[in-house]
Protein backbone atom coordinates (compact mmCIF):
# COMPACT_ATOMS: atom_id res chain seq x y z
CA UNK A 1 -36.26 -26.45 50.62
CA UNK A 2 -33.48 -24.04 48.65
CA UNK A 3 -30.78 -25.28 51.23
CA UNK A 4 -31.93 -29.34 50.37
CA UNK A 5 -31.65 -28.23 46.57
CA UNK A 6 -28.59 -26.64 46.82
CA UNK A 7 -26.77 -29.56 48.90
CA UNK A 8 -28.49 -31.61 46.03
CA UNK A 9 -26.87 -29.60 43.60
CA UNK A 10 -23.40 -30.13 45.64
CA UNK A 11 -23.46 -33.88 45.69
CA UNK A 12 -23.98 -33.89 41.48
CA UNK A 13 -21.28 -31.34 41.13
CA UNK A 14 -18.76 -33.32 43.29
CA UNK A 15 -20.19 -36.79 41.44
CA UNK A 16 -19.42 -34.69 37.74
CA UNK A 17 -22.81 -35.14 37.31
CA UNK A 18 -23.55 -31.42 37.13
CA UNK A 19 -21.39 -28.77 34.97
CA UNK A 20 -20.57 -25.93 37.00
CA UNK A 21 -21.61 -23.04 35.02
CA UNK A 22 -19.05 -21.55 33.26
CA UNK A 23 -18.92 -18.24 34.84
CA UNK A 24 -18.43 -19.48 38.33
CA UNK A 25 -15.51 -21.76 37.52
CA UNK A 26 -12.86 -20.55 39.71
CA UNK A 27 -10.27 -19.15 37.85
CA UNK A 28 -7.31 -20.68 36.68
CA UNK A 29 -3.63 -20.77 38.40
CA UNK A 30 -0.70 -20.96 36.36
CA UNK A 31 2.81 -21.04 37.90
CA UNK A 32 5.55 -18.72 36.69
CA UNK A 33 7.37 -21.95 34.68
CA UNK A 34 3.99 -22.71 33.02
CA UNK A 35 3.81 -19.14 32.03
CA UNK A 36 7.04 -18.84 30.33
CA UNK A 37 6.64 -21.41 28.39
CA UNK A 38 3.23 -20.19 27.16
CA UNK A 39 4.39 -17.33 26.23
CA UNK A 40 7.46 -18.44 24.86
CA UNK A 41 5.82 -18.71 20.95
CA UNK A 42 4.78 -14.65 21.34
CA UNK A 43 7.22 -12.93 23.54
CA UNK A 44 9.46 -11.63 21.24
CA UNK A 45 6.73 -10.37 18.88
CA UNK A 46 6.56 -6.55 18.92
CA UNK A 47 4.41 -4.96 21.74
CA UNK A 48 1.26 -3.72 19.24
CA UNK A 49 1.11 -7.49 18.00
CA UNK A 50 1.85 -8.96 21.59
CA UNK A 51 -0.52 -6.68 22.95
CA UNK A 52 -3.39 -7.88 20.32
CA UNK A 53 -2.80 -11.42 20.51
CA UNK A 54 -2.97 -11.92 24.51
CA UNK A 55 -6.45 -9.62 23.87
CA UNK A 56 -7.93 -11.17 21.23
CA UNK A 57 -6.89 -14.64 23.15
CA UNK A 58 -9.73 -14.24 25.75
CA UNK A 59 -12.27 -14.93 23.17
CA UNK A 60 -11.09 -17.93 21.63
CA UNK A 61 -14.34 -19.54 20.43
CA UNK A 62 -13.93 -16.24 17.60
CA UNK A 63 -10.71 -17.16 16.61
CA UNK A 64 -11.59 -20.25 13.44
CA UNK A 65 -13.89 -18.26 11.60
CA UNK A 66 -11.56 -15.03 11.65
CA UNK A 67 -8.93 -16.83 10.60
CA UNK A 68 -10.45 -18.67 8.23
CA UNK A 69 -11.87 -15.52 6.80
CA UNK A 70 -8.27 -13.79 6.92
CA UNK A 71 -7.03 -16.39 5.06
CA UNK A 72 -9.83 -16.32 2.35
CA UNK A 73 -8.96 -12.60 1.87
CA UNK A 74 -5.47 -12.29 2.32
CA UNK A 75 -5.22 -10.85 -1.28
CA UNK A 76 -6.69 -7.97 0.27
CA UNK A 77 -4.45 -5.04 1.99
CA UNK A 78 -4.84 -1.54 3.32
CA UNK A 79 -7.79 0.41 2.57
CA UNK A 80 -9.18 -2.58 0.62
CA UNK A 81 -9.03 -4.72 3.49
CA UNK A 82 -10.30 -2.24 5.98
CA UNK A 83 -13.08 -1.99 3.80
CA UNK A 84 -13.94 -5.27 3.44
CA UNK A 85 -13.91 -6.03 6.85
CA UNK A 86 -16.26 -3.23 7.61
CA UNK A 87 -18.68 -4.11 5.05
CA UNK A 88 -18.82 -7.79 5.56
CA UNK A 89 -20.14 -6.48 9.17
CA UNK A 90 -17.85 -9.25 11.05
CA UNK A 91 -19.06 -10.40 14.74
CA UNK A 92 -15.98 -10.95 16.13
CA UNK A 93 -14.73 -9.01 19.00
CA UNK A 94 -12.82 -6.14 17.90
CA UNK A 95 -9.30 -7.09 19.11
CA UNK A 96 -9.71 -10.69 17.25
CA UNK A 97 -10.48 -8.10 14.37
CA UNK A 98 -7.74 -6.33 14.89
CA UNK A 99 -5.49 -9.37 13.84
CA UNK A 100 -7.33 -9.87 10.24
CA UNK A 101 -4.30 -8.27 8.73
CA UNK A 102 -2.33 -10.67 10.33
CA UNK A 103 -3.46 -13.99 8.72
CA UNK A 104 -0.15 -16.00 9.79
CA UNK A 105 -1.11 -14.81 13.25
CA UNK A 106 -4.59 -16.13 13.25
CA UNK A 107 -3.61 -19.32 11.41
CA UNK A 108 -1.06 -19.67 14.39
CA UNK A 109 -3.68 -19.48 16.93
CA UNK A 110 -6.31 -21.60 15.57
CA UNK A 111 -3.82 -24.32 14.60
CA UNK A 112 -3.22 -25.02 18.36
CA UNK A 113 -6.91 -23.96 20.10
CA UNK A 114 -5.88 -25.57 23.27
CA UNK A 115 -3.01 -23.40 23.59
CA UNK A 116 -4.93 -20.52 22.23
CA UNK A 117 -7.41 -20.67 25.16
CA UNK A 118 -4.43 -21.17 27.50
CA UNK A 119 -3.04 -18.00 26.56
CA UNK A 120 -6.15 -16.54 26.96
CA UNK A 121 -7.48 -17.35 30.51
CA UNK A 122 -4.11 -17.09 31.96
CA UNK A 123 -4.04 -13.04 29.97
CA UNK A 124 -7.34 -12.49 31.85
CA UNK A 125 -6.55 -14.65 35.40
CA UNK A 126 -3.19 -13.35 35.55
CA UNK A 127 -2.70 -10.16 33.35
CA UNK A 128 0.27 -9.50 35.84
CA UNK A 129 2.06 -12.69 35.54
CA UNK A 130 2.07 -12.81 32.26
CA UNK A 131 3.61 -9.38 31.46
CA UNK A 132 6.40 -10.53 33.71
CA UNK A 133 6.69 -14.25 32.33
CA UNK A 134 7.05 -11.98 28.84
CA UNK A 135 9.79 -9.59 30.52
CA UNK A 136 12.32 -12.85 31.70
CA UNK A 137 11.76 -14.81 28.26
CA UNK A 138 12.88 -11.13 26.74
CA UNK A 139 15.72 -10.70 29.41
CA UNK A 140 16.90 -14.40 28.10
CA UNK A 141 16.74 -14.02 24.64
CA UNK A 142 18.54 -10.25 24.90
CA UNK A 143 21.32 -11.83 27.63
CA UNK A 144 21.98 -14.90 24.82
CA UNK A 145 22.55 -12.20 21.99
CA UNK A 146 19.26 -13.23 20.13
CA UNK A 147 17.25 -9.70 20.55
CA UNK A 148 19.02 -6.52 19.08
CA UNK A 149 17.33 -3.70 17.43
CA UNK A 150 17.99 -4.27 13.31
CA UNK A 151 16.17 -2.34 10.34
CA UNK A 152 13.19 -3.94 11.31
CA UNK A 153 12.71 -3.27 15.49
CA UNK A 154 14.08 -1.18 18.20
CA UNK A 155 14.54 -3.03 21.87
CA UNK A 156 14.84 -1.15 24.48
CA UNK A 157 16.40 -1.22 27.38
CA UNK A 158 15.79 -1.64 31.25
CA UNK A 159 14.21 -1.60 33.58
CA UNK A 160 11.57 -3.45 31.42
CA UNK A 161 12.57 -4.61 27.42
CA UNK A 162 10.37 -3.03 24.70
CA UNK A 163 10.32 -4.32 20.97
CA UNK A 164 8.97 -1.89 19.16
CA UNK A 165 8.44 -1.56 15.07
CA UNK A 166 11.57 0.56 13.48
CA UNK A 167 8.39 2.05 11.04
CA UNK A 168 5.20 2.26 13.05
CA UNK A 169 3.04 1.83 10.16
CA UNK A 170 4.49 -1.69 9.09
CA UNK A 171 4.57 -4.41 11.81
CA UNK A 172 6.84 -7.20 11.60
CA UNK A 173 5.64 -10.89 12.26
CA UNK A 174 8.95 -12.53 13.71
CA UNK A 175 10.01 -16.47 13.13
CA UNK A 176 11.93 -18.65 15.84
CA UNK A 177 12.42 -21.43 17.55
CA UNK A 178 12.10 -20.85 21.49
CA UNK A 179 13.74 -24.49 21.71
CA UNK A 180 16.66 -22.17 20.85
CA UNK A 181 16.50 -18.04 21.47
CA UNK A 182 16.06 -18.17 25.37
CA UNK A 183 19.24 -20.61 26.15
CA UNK A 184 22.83 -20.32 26.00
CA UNK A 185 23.88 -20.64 22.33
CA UNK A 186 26.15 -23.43 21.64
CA UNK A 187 29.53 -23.25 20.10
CA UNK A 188 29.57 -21.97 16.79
CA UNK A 189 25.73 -21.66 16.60
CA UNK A 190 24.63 -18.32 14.02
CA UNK A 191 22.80 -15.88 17.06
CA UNK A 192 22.43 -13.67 14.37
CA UNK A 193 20.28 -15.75 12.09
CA UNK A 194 17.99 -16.87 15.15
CA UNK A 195 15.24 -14.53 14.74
CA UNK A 196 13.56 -13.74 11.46
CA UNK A 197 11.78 -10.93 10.50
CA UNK A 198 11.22 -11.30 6.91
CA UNK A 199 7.49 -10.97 7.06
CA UNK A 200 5.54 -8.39 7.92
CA UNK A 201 2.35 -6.71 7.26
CA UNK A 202 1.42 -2.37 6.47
CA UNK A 203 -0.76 -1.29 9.34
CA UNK A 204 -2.01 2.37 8.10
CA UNK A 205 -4.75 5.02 9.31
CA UNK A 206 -7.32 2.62 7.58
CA UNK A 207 -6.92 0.57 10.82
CA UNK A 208 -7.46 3.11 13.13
CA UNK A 209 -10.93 2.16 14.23
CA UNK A 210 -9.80 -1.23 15.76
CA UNK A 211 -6.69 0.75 17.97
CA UNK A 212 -3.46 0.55 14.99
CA UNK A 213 -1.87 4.03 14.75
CA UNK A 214 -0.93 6.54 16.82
CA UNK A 215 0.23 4.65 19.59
CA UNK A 216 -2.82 3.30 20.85
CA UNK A 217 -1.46 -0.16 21.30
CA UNK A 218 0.78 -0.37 23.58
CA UNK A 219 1.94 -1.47 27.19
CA UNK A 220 3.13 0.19 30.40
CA UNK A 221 5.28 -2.35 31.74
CA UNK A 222 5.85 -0.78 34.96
CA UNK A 223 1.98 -0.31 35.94
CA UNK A 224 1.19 -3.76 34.55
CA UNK A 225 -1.18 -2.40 32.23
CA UNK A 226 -1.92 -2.48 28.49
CA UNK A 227 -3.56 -0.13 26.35
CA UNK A 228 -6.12 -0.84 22.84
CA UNK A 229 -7.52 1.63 21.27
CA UNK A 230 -6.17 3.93 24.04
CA UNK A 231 -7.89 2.75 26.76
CA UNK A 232 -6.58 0.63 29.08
CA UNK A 233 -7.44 -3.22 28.72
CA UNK A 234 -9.88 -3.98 32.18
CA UNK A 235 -10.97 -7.52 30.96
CA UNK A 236 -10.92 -9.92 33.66
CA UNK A 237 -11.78 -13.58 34.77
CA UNK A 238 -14.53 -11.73 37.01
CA UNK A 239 -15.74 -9.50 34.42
CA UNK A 240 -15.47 -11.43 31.28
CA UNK A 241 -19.00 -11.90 30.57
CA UNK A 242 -19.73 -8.22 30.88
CA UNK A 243 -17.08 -6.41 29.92
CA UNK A 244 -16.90 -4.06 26.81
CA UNK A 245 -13.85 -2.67 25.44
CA UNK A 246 -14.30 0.63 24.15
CA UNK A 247 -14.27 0.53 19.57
CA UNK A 248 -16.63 3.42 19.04
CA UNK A 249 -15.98 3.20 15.27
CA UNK A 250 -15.85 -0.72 15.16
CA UNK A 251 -20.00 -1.51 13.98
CA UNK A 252 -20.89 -4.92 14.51
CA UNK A 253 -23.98 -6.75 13.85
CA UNK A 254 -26.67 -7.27 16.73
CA UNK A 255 -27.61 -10.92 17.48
CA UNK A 256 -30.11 -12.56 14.93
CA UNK A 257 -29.15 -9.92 12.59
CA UNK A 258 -28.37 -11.37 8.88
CA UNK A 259 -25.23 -10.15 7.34
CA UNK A 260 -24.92 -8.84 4.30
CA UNK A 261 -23.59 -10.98 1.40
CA UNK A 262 -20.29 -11.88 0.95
CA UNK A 263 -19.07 -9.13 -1.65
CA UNK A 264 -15.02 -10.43 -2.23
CA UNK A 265 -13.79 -12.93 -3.91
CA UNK A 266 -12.99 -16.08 -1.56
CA UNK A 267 -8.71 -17.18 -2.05
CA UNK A 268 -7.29 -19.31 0.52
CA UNK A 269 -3.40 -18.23 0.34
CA UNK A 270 -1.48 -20.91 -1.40
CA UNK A 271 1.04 -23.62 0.95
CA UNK A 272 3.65 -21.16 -0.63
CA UNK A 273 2.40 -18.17 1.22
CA UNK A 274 1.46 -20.17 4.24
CA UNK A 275 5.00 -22.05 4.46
CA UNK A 276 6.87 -18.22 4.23
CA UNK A 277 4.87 -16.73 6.43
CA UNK A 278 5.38 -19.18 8.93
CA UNK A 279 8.85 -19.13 8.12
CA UNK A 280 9.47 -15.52 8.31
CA UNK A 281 10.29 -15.24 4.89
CA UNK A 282 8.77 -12.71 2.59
CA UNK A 283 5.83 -13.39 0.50
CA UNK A 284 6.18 -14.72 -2.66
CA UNK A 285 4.61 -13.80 -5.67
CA UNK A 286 1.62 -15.52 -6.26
CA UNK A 287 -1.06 -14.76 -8.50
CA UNK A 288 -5.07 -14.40 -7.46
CA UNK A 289 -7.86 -15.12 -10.01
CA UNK A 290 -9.86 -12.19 -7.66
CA UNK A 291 -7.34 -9.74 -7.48
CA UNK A 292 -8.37 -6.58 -8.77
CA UNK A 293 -5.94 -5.16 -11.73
């Protein structure tokens, strides 16, 4: 009887009659030139941000509401914000908290979902592969001129190319095209003017419960591995469902649980703020009815 079900079962499947549960999808295969050019948009970011972003990329479906919620209290920095996330008892995973502070990085991710999720399975199919498809866009964009250590990052240098803040406590959100930064400039073309790193965001010891500070965001490029929160990242397709990153300090609300009240004033930044961030230009002034004086 279970082997006619399960031939049953078989013949719907094949017919795409029958979803295949989600969980026992195979997982996917992308090739190294499908890599690159997914991670073409983020390579170049430093390797706390990178590190966050390919993390917080495996659960896409949290990705909307945290941005939309960064973006309603972008007003909102260091302690303030640290707070506010803690008492607004958010249920996002903790590395798609991590990024709150981030708000041009969130609206980046949830303005193209599909590439989002991309990023994301490939990060937990392929964690390999996609540190090295990182490594050649870097070796391309340092062999063109484009990445150089400036007041804002330090590269390093073989066998494997770090970018790493110049101040560890303020992380720079870089701007460029990849159309450009990983091919052979052409005459006369600017290199120096390529990358952008006018925005950038204060990540303090208020953060440390989500993994900023200290050096517990990192990668080891040579063991393939990446660290949050000082523990190294063991996510995969096979284990997604079950496993839990350790955030000791990060409290989040159990299922069914209500959340408290919204307790902040809600300001969606302004197309000025959106357009520089996305820019790389610095923030310009704006001013918030909410803001406290």
């Amino acid at each position: 009887m279970h082997r006619m079900r399960n031939d049953a079962a078989a013949v719907l499947i094949l017919a795409g009659l029958l979803a295949v549960p989600a969980l026992a999808q195979a997982p996917p295969s992308f090739p190294p030139g499908q890599l690159d050019q997914l991670v073409s948009r983020i390579a170049l970011y430093p390797d706390p941000l990178l590190a966050q972003i390919l993390a917080a990329a495996t659960y896409p479906n949290d990705i909307p509401a945290a941005a939309q919620w960064a973006d309603q209290h972008h007003y909102l920095s260091g302690q303030a914000l640290a707070g506010a996330i803690a008492e607004d008892q958010l249920p996002w995973e903790p590395p798609v908290q991590a990024l709150l502070p981030f708000p041009s990085v969130l609206d980046m991710m949830n303005g193209d979902m599909n590439w989002t999720t991309q990023v994301g399975n490939a990060f937990l199919a392929q964690q390999l592969d996609v540190m090295d498809a990182v490594q050649r866009q870097r070796v391309l964009a340092q062999r063109y001129g484009y990445l150089r250590s400036n007041a804002q990052i330090v590269v390093g240098g073989g066998p494997f190319i770090t970018i790493m803040p110049f101040n560890p406590a303020f992380i720079v959100v870089p701007y460029y095209d990849p159309a450009i930064v990983f091919f052979a400039p052409r005459s006369g073309f600017m290199i120096a003017g390529a990358i952008r790193f006018g925005f950038g965001v204060g990540i303090g010891g208020f953060f440390a419960p989500w993994g900023w500070g200290g050096g517990g965001i990192r990668f080891d490029w040579g063991a393939h591995a990446v660290f949050l929160n000082n523990e190294r990242w063991g996510r995969t397709w096979a284990n997604r469902a079950s496993y839990v990153h350790p955030y000791p300090a990060v409290r989040r609300p159990a299922p069914g649980v209500m959340r408290p009240a919204e307790g902040h004033p809600l300001e969606s930044r302004s197309e000025a703020e959106r357009t520089a961030a996305r820019q790389g230009k610095a923030a310009p002034r704006e001013t918030h009815k909410g803001r406290g004086k």
